[in-house]
C-alpha atoms as a PDB file:
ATOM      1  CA  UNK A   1       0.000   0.000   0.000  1.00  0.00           C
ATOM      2  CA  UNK A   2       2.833   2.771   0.886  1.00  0.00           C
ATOM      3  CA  UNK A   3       4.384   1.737  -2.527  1.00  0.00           C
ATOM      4  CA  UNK A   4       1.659   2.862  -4.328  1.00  0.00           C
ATOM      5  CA  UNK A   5       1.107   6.492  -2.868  1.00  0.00           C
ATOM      6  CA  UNK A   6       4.990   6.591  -3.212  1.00  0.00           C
ATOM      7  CA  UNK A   7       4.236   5.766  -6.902  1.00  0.00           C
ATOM      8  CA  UNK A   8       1.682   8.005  -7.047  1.00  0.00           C
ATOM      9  CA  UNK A   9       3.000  10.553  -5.740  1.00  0.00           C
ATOM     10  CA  UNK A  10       5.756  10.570  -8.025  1.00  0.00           C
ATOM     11  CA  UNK A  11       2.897  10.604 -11.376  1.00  0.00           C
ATOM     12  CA  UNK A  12       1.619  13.514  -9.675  1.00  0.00           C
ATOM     13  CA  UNK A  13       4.746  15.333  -9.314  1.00  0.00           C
ATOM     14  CA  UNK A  14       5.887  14.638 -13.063  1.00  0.00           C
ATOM     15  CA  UNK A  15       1.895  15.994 -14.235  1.00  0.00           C
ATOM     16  CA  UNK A  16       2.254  19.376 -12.585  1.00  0.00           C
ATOM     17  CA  UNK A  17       5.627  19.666 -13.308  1.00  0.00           C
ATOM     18  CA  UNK A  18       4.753  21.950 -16.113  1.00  0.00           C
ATOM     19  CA  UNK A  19       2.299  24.289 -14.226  1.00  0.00           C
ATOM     20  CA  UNK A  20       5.343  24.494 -11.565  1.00  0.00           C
ATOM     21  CA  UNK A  21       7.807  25.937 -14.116  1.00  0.00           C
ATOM     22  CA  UNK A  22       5.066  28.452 -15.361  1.00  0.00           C
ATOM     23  CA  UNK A  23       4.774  29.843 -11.846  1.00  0.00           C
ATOM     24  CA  UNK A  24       8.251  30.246 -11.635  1.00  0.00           C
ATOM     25  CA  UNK A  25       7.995  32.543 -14.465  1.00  0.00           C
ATOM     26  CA  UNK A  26       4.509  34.165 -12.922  1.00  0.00           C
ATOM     27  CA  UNK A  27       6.191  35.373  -9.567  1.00  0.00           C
ATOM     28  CA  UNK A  28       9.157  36.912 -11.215  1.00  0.00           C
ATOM     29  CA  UNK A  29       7.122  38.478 -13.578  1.00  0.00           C
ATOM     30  CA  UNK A  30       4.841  39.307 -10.728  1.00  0.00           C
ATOM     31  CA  UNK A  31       8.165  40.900  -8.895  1.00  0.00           C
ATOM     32  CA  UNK A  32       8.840  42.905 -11.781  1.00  0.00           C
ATOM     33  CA  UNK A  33       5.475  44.258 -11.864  1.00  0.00           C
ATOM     34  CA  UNK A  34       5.190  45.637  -7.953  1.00  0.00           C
ATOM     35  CA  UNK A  35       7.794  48.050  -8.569  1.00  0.00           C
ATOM     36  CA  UNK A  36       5.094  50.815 -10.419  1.00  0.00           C
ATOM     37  CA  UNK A  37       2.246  51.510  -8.821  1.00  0.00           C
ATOM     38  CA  UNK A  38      -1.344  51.892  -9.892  1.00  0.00           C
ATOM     39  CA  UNK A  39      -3.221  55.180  -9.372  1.00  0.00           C
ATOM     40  CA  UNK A  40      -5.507  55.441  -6.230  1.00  0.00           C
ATOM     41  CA  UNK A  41      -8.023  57.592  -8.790  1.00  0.00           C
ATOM     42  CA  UNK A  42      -7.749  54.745 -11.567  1.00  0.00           C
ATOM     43  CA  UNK A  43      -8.548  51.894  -9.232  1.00  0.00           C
ATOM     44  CA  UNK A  44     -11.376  54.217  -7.586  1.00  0.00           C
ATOM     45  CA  UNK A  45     -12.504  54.672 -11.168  1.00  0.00           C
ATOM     46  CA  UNK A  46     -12.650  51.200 -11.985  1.00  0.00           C
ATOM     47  CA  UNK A  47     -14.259  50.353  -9.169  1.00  0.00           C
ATOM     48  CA  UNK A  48     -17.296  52.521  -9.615  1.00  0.00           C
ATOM     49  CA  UNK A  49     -17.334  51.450 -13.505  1.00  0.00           C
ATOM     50  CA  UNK A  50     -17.795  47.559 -11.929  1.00  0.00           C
ATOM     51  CA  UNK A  51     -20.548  48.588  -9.409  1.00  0.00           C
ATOM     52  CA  UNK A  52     -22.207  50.409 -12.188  1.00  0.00           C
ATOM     53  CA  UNK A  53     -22.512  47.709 -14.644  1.00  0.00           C
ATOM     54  CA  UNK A  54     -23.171  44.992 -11.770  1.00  0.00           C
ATOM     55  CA  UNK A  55     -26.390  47.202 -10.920  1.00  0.00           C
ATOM     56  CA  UNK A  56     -27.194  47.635 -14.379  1.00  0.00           C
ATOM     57  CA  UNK A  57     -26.870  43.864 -15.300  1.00  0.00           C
ATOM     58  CA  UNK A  58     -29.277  42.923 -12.524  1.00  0.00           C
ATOM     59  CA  UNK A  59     -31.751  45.584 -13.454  1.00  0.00           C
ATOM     60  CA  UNK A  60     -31.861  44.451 -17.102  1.00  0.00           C
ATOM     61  CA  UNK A  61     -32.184  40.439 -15.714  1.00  0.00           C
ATOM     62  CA  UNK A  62     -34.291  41.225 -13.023  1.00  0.00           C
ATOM     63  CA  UNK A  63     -37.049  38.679 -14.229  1.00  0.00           C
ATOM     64  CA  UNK A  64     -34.239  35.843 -14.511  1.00  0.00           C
ATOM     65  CA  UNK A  65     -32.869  36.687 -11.187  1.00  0.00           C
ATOM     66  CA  UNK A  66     -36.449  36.452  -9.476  1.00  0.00           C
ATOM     67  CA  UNK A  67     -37.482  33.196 -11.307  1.00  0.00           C
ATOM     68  CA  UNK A  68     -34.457  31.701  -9.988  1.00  0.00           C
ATOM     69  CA  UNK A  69     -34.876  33.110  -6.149  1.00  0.00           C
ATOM     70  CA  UNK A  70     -31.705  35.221  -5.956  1.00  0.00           C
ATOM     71  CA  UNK A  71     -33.388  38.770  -6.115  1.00  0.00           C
ATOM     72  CA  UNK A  72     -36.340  39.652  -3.613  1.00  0.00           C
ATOM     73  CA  UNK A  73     -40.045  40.437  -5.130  1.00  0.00           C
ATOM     74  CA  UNK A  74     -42.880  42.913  -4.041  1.00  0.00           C
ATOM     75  CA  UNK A  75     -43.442  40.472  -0.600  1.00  0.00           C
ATOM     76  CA  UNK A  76     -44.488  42.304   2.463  1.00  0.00           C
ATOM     77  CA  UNK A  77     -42.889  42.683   5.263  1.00  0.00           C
ATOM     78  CA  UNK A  78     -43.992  41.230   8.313  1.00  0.00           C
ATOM     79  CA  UNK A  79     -45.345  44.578  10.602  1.00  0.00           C
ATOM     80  CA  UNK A  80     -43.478  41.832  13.801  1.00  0.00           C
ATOM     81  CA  UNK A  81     -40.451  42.351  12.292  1.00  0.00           C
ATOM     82  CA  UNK A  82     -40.373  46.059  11.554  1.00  0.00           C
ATOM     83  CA  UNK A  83     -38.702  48.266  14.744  1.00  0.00           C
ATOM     84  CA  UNK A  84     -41.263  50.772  16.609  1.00  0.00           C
END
């Protein structure tokens, strides 16, 4: 039994082996990279941009969204649960 994780171990070493050199290449890359800096405005910018077009996507597939359960329709609320 401990041959065979031994063995497979090594099959699983030599598949990734690939994907390990790759991220070799990622992180210095990714080094390289660090040294500029994004702008606090352009990431702010981008940010909004996303929020924007999430709202606008869930406006235009409202009717999806509510046939599948994942966006709230015209229920009441419960008068219990409301604060004085």
């Amino acid at each position: 039994m401990q041959r065979k994780a031994v063995r497979m171990l090594y099959v699983l070493r030599a598949l990734l082996a690939p994907f390990r050199s790759r991220s070799r290449e990622w992180t210095a890359a990714r080094r390289d990279a660090t040294k500029s800096s994004a702008s606090p405005f352009l990431i702010y910018v981008a940010v909004v941009l996303f929020l924007l077009l999430s709202i606008l996507a869930v406006d235009l597939h409202r009717d999806e969204l509510r046939a599948l359960g994942l966006v709230g329709g015209a229920e009441r609320i419960n008068p219990v649960f409301m604060a004085p």
